[in-house]
C-alpha atoms as a PDB file:
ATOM      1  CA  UNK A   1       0.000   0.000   0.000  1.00  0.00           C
ATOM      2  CA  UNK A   2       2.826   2.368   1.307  1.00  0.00           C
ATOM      3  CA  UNK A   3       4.776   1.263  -2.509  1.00  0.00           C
ATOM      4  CA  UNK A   4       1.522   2.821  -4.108  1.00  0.00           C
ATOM      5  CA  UNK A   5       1.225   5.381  -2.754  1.00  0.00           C
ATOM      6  CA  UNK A   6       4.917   6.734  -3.007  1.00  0.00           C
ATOM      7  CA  UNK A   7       4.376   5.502  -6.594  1.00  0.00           C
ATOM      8  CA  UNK A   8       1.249   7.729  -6.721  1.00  0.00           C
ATOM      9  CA  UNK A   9       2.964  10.596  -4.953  1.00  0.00           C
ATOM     10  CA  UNK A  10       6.181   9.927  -7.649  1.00  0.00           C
ATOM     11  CA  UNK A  11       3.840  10.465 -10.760  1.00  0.00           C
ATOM     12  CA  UNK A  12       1.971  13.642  -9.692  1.00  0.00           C
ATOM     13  CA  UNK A  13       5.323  15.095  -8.945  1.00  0.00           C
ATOM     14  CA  UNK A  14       6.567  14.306 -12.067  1.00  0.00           C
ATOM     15  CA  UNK A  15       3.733  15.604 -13.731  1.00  0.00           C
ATOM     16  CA  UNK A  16       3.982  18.989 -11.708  1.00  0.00           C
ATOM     17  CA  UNK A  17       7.429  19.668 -13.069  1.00  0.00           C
ATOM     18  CA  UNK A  18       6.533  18.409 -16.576  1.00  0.00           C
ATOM     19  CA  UNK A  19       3.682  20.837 -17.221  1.00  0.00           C
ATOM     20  CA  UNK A  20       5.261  23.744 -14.570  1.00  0.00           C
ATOM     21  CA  UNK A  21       2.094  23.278 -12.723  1.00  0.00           C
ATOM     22  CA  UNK A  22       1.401  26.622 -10.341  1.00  0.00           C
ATOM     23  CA  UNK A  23       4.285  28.574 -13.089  1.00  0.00           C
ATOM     24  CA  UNK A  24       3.564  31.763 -14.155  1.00  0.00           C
ATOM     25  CA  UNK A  25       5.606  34.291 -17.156  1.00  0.00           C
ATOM     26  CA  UNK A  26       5.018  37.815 -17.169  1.00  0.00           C
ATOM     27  CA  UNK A  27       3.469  39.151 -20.325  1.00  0.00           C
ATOM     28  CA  UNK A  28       6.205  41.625 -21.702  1.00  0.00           C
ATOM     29  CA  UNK A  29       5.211  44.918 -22.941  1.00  0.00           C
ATOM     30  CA  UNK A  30       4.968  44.791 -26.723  1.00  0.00           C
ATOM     31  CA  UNK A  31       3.330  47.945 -27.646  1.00  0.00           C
ATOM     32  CA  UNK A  32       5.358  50.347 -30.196  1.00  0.00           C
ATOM     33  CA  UNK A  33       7.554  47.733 -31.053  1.00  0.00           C
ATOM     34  CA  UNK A  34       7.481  46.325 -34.927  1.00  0.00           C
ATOM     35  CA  UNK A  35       6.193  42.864 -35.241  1.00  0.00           C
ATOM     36  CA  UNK A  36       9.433  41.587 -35.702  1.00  0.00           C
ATOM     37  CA  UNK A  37      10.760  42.560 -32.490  1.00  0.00           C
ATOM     38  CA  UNK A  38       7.536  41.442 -30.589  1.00  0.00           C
ATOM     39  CA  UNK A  39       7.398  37.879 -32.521  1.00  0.00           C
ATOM     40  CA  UNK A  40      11.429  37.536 -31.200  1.00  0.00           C
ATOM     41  CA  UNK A  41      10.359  38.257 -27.869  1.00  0.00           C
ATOM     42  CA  UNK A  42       7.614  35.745 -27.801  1.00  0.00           C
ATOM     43  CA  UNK A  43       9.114  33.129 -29.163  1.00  0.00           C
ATOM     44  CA  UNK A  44      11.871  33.321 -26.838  1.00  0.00           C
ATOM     45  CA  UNK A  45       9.643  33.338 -23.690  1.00  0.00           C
ATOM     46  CA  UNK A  46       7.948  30.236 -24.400  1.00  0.00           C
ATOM     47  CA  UNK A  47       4.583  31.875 -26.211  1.00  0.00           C
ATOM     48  CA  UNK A  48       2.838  31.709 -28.956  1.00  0.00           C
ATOM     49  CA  UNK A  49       1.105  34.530 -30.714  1.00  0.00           C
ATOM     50  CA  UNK A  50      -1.560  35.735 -33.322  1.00  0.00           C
ATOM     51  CA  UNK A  51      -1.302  38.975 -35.044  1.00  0.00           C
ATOM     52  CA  UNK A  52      -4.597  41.290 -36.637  1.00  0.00           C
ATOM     53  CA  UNK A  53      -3.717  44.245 -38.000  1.00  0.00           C
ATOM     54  CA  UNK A  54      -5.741  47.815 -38.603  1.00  0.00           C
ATOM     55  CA  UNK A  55      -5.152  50.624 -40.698  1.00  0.00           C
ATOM     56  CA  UNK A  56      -4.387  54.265 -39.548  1.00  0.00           C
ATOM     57  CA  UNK A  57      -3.505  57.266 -40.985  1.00  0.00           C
ATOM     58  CA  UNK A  58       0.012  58.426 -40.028  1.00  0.00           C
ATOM     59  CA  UNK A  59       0.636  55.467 -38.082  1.00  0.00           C
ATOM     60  CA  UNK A  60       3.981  53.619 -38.912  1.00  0.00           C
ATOM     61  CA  UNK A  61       3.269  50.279 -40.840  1.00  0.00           C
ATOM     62  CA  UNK A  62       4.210  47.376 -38.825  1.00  0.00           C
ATOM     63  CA  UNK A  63       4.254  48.759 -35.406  1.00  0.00           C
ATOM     64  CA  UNK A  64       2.189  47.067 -32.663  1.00  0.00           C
ATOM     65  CA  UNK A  65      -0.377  49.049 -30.702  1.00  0.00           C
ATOM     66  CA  UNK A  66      -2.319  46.534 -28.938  1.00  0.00           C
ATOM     67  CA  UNK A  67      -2.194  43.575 -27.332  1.00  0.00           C
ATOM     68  CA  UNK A  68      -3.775  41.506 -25.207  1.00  0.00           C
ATOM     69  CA  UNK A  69      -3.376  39.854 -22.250  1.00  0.00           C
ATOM     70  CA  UNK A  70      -2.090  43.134 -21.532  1.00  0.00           C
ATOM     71  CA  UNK A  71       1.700  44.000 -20.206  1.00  0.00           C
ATOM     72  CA  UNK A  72       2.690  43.023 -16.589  1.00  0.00           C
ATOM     73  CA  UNK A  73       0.089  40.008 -16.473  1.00  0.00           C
ATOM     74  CA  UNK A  74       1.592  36.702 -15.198  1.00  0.00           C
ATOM     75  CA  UNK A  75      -0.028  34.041 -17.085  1.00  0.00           C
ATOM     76  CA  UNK A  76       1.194  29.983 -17.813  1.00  0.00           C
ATOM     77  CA  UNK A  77       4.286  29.739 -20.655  1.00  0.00           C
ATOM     78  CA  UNK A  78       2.627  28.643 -24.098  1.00  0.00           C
ATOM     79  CA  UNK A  79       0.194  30.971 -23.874  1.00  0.00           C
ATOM     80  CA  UNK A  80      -1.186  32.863 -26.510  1.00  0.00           C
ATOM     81  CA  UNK A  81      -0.724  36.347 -26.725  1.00  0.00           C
ATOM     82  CA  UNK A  82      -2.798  38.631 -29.163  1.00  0.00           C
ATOM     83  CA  UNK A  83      -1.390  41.543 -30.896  1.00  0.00           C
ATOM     84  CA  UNK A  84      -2.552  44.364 -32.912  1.00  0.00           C
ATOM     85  CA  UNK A  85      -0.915  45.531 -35.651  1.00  0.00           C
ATOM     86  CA  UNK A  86      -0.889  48.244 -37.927  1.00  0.00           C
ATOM     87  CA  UNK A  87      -0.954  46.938 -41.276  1.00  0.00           C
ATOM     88  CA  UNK A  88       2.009  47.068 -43.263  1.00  0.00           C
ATOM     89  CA  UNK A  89       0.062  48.550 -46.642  1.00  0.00           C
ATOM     90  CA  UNK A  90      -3.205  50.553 -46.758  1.00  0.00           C
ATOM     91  CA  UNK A  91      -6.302  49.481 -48.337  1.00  0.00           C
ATOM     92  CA  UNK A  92      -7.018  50.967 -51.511  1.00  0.00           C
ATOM     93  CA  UNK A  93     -10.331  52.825 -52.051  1.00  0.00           C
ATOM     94  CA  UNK A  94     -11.861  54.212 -55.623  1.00  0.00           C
ATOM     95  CA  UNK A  95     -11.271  57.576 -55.695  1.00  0.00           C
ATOM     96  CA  UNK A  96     -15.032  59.600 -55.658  1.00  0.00           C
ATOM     97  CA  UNK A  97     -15.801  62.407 -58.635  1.00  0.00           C
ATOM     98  CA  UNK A  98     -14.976  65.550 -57.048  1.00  0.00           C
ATOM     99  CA  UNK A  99     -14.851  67.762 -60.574  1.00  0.00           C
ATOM    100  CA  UNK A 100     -16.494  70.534 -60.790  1.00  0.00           C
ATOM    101  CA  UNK A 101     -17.203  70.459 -56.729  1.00  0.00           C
ATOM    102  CA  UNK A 102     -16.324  73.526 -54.646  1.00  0.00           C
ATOM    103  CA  UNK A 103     -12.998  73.361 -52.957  1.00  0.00           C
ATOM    104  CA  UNK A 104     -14.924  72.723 -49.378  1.00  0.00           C
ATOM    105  CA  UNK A 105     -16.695  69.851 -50.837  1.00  0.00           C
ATOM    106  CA  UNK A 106     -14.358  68.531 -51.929  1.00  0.00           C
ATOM    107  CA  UNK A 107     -12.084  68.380 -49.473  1.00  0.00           C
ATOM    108  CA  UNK A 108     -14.963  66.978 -47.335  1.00  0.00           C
ATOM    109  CA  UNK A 109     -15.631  63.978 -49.446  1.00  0.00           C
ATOM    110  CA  UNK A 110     -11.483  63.563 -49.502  1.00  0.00           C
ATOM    111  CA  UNK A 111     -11.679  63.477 -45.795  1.00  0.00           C
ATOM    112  CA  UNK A 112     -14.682  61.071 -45.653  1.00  0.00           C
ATOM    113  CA  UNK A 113     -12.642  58.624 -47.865  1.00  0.00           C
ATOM    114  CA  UNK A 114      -9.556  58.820 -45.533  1.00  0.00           C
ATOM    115  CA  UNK A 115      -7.259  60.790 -48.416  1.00  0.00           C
ATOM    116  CA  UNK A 116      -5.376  63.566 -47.345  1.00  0.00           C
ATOM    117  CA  UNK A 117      -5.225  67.414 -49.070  1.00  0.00           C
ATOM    118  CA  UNK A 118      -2.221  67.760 -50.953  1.00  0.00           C
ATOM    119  CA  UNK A 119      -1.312  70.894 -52.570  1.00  0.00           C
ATOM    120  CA  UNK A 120      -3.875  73.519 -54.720  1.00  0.00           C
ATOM    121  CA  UNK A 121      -2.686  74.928 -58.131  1.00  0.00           C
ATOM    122  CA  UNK A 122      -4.751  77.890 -59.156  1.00  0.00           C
ATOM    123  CA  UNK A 123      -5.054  78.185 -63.178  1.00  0.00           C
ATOM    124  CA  UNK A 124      -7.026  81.111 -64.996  1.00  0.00           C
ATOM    125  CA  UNK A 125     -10.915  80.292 -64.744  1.00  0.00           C
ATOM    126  CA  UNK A 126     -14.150  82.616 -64.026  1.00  0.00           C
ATOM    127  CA  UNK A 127     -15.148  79.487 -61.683  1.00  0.00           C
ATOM    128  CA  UNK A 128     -13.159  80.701 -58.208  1.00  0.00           C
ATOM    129  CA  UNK A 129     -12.374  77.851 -56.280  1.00  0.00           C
ATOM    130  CA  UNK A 130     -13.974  75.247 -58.518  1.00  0.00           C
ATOM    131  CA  UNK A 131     -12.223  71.780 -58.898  1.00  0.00           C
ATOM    132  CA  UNK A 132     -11.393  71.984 -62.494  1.00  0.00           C
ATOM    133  CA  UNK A 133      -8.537  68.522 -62.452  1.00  0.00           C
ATOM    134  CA  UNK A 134      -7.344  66.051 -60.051  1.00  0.00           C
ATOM    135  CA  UNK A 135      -3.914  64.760 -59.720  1.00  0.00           C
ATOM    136  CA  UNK A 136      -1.856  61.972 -57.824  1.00  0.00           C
ATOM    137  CA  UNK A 137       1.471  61.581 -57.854  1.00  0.00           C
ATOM    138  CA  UNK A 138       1.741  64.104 -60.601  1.00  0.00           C
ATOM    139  CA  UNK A 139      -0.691  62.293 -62.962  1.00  0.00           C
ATOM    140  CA  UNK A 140      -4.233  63.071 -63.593  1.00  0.00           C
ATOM    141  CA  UNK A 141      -6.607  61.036 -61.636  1.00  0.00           C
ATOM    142  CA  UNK A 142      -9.878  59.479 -62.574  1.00  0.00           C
ATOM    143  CA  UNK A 143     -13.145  58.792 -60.810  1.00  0.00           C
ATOM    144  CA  UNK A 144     -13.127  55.055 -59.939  1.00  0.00           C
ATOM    145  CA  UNK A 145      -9.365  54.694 -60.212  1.00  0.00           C
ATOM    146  CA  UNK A 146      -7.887  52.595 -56.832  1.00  0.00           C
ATOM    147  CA  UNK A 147      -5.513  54.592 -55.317  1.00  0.00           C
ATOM    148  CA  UNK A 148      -4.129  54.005 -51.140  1.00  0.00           C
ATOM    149  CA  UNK A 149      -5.887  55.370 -48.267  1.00  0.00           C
ATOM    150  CA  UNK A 150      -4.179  58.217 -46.897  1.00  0.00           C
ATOM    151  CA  UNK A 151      -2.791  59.226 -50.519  1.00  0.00           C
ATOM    152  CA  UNK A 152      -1.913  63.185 -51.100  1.00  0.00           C
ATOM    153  CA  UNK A 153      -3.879  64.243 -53.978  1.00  0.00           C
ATOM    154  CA  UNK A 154      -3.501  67.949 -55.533  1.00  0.00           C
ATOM    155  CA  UNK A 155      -6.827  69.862 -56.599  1.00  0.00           C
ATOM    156  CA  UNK A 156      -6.718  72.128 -59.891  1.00  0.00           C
ATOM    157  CA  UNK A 157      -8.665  75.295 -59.136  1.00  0.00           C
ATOM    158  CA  UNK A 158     -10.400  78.151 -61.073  1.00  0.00           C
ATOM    159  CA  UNK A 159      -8.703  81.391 -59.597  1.00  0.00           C
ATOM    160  CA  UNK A 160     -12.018  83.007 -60.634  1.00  0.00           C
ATOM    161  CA  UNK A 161     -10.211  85.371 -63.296  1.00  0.00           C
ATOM    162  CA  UNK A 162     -10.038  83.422 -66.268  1.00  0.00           C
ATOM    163  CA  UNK A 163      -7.263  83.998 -68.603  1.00  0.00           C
ATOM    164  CA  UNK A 164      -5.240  87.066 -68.659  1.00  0.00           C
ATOM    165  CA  UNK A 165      -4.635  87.012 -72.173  1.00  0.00           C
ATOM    166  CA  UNK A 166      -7.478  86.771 -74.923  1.00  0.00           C
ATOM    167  CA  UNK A 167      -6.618  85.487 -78.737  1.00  0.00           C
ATOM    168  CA  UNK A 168      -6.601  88.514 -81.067  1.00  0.00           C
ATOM    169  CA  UNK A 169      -9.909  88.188 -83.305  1.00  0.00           C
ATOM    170  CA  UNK A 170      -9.514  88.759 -87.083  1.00  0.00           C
ATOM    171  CA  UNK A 171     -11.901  91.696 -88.275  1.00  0.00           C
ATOM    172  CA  UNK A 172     -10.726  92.166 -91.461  1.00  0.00           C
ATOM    173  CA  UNK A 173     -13.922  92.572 -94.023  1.00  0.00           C
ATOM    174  CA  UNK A 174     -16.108  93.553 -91.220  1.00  0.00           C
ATOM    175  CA  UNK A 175     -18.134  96.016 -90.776  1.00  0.00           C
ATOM    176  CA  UNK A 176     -17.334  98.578 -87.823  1.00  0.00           C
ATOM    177  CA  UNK A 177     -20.368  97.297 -85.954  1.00  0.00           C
ATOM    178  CA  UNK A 178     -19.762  93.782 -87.118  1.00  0.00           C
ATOM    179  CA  UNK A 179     -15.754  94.394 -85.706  1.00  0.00           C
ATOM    180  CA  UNK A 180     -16.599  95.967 -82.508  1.00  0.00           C
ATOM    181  CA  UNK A 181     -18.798  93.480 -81.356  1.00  0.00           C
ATOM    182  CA  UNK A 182     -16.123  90.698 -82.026  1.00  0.00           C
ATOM    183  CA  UNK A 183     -13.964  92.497 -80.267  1.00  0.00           C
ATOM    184  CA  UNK A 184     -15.827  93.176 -77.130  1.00  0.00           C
ATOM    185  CA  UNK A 185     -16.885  89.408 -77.693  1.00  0.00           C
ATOM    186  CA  UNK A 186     -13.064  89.008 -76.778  1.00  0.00           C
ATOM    187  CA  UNK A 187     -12.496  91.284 -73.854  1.00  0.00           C
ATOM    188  CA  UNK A 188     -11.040  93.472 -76.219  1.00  0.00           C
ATOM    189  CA  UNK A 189     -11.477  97.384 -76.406  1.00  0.00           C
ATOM    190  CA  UNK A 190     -11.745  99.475 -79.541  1.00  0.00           C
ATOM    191  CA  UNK A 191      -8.846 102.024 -80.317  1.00  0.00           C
ATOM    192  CA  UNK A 192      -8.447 104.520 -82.484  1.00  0.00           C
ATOM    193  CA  UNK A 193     -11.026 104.464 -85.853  1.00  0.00           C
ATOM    194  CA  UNK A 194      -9.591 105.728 -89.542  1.00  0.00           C
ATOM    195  CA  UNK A 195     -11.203 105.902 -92.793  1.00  0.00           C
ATOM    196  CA  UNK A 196      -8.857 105.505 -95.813  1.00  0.00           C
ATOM    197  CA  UNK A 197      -9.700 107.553 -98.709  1.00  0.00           C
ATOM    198  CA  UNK A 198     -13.081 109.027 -99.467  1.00  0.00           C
ATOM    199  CA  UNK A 199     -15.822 107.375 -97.739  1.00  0.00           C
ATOM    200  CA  UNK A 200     -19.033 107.274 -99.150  1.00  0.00           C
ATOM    201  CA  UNK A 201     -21.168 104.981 -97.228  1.00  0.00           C
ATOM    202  CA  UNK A 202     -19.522 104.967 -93.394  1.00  0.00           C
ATOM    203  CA  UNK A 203     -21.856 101.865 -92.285  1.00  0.00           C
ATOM    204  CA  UNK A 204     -20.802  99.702 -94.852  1.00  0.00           C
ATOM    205  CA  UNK A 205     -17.549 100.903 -94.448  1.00  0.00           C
ATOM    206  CA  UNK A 206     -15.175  97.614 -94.131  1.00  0.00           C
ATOM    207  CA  UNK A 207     -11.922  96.981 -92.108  1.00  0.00           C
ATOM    208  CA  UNK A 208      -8.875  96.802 -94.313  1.00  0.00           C
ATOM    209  CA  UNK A 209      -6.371  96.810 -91.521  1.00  0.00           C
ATOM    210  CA  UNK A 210      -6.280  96.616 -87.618  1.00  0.00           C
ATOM    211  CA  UNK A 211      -3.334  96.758 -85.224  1.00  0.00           C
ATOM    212  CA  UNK A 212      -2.361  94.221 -83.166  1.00  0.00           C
ATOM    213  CA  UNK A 213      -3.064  91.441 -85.896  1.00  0.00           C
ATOM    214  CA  UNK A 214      -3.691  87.806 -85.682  1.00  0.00           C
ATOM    215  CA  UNK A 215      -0.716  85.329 -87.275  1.00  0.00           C
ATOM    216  CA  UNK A 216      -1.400  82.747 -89.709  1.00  0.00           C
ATOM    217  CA  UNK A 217      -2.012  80.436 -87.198  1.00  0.00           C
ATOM    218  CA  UNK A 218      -4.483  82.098 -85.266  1.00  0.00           C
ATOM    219  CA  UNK A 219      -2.221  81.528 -81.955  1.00  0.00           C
ATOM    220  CA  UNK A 220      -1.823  85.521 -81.430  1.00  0.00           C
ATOM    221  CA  UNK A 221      -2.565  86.620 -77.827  1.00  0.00           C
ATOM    222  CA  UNK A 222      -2.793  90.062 -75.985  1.00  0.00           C
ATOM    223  CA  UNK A 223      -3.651  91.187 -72.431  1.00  0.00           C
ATOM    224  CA  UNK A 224      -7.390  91.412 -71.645  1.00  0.00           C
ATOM    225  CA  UNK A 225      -8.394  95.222 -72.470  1.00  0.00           C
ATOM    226  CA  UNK A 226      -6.095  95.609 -75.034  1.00  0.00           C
ATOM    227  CA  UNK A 227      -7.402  98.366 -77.532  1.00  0.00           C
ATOM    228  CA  UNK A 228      -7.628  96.879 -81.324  1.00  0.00           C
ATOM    229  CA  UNK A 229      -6.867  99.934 -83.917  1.00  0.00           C
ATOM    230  CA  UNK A 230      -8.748  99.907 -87.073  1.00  0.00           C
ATOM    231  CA  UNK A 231      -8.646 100.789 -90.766  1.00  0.00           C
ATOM    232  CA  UNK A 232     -11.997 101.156 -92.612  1.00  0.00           C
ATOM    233  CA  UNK A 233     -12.867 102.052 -96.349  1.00  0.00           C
ATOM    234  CA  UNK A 234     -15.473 101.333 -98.909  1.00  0.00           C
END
């Protein structure tokens, strides 16, 4: 009986150094370290792990920021400890139609889809702050196109002046009437007004010359307000 016993006695002791019965590890602290670090520190302390990760904006990819049973808790060696991750690349998200929005709209909607404001060019347009183009990454950027959250993206606005130069309009042949509404058509002014020769009919008089004139091509520009001389005769 006494043999059993002892035997019993044997076994159970045995068993209580086999599985460390009553042993406890303390849970090191494995917040702001990268999961590489916190997976070496596990696995050299006996436990095993699992790892989610999250997205956030600004955060550093890789870095853990949560984890649980929490730091300082004395728990059995295998035990599994849970972190929380921030994943190494952002999500992707189609990038919303934001043309022709106001600047405040659109830079609401950015917000709501996690993107971030880059920079705002201002080109000549009568629409003031009006999203006239979209850009990322110094291309142009379409509606629908997957792009990363937390991406920089550069709004194209109208600085509500429109251009400061006009094409010159050709008014040769015209009428004075005729010419000075295609001129003020342009945001052009008239100048000075000469008849060549003897003029016998002033209304149907026609433009034979003007100062500044178009080239061949049409491509001729001048500051808004600039005065357009004219030549007239019958």
């Amino acid at each position: 009986m006494i043999s059993i016993t002892v035997f019993v006695f044997l076994i159970f002791f045995i068993l209580r150094i086999y599985t460390r019965h009553g042993e406890k590890i303390e849970v090191p602290n494995l917040k702001n370290k990268s999961i590489a670090e916190a997976v070496d520190l596990l696995e050299r302390q006996g436990f095993r792990y699992q790892v989610d990760s999250v997205y956030q904006a600004d955060a550093k990819p890789g870095i853990i920021i949560d984890q649980d049973p929490a730091a300082g808790s004395n728990v059995k060696d295998n035990r599994t400890i849970y972190l929380t991750m921030i994943t190494m690349s952002p999500p992707v998200v189609n990038f919303p139609e934001i043309r022709e929005m106001t600047f405040l709209e659109a830079r609401a909607i950015l917000g709501n889809y996690e993107l971030k404001l880059g920079d705002t060019i201002y080109i000549p347009d009568i629409a003031r702050d009006v999203v006239l183009d979209v850009k990322y990454g110094g291309e142009k950027l379409k509606a629908g196109q997957e792009i990363p959250k937390g991406s920089r993206i550069t709004l194209v606005l109208g600085n509500g002046m429109g251009d400061s130069e006009v094409l010159v309009p050709n008014v040769i042949g015209l009428t004075l009437d005729e010419a000075l509404f295609s001129i003020k058509g342009s945001s052009l002014s008239l100048g000075a007004v000469n008849y060549m020769g003897y003029i016998t009919d002033s209304l149907n008089a026609r433009v034979v010359s003007q100062t500044p004139m178009p080239d061949s091509l049409n491509t001729q520009k001048v500051s808004i307000g600039t005065a357009i001389n004219l030549a007239l005769s019958n």
